[in-house]
Protein backbone atom coordinates (compact mmCIF):
# COMPACT_ATOMS: atom_id res chain seq x y z
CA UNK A 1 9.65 7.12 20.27
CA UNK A 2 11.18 10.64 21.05
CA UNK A 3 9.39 13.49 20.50
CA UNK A 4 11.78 15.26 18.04
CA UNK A 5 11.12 11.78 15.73
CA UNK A 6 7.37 11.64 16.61
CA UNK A 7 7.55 15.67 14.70
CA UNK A 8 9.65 13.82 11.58
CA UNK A 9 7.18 11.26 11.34
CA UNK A 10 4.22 14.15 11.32
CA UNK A 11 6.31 15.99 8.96
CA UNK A 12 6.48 13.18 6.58
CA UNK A 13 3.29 12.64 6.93
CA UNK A 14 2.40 16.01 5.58
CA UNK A 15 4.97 15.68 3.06
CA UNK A 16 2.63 12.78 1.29
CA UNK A 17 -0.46 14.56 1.88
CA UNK A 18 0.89 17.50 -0.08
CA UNK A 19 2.59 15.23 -2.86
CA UNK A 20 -0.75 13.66 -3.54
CA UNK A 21 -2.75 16.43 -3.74
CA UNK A 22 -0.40 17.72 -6.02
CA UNK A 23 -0.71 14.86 -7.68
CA UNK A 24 -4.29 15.15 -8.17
CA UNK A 25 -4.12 18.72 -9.75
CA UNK A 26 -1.67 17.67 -11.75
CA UNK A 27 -3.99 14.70 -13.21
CA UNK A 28 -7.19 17.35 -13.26
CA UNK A 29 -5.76 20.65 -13.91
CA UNK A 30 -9.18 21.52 -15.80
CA UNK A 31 -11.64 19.43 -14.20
CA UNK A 32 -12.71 19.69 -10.26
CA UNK A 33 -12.11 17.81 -7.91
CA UNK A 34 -14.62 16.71 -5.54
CA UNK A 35 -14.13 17.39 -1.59
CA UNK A 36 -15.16 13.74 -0.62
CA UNK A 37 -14.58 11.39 -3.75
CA UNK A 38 -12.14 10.98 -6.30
CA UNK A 39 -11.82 12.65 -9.14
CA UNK A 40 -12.63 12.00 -12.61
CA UNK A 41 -8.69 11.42 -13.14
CA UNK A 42 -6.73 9.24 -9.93
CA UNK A 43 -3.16 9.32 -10.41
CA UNK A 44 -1.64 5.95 -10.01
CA UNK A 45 -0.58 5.51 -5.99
CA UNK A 46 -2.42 9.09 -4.71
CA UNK A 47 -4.57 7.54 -2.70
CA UNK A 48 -1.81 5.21 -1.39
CA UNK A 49 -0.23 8.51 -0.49
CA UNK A 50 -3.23 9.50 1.15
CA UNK A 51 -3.83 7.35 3.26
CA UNK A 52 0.05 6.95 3.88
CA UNK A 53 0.26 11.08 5.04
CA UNK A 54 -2.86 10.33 6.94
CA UNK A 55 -1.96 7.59 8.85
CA UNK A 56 1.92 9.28 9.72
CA UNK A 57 0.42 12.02 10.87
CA UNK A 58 -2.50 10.32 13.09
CA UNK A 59 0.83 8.06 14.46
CA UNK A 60 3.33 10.96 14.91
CA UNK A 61 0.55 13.54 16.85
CA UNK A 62 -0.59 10.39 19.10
CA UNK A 63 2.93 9.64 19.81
CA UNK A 64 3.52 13.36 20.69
CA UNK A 65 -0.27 13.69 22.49
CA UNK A 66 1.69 12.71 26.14
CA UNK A 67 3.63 15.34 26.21
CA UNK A 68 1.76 18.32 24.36
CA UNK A 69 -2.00 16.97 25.25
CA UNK A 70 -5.03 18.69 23.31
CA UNK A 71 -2.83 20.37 20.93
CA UNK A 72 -2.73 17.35 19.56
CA UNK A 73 -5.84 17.85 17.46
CA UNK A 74 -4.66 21.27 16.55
CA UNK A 75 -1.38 19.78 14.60
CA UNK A 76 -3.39 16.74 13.33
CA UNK A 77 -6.16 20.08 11.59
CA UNK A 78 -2.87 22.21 10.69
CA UNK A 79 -1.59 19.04 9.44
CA UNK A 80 -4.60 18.12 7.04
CA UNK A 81 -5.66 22.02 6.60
CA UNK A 82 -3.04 23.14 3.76
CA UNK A 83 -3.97 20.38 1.10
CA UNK A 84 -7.83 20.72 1.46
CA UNK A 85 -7.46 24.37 1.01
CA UNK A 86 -5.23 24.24 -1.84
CA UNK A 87 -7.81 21.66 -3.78
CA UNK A 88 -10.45 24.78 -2.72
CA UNK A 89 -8.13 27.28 -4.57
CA UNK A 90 -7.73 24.94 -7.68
CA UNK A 91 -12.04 24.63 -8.05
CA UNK A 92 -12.36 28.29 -7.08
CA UNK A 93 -10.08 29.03 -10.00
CA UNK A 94 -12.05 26.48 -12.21
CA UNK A 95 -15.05 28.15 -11.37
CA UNK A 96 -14.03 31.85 -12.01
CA UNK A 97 -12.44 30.51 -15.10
CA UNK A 98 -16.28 29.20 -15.90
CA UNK A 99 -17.61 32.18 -15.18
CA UNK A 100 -15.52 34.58 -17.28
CA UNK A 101 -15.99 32.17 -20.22
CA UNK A 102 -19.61 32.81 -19.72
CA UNK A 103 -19.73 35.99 -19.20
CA UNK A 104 -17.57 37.33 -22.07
């Protein structure tokens, strides 16, 4: 596989990362979601997506690993980085929401 489709194949990988997680917000908007678990609410096919964005991206970055070598695991953490921290954003917000309910 060439390098320029071994990227595409990351890409899309972090495409269905991103789709399920928003996915899972979407399904929970006021409950949390737990960092390892599923939530309370699991959209039909997340996890499929999951798993799918996972597995593109683990294929792509050791397809690409030959020719860019330990930034591999760099692009596979930039790759999984943006979803976990946007599930940190949505129970930060849940919790501040908590909080000002409580307070006032």
């Amino acid at each position: 596989m060439g390098s320029g489709l071994a990227w595409l194949v990351v890409g899309a990988g972090f495409v269905a990362s991103m789709w399920s997680m928003r996915m899972l917000l979407d399904a929970n908007p006021d409950r949390f979601i737990p960092y390892f678990g599923n939530p309370e609410r699991l959209p039909r096919w997340s996890l499929a997506l999951r798993a799918i964005g996972a597995g593109l991206v683990v294929y792509g970055v050791g397809t690409l690993a030959a020719d860019i070598g330990m930034w591999s695991v760099a692009i596979v953490l930039l790759a999984t980085l943006p979803p976990v921290v946007w599930m940190h954003r949505h129970n930060r917000r849940l919790e501040q929401d908590q909080r000002h309910e409580t307070s006032g």
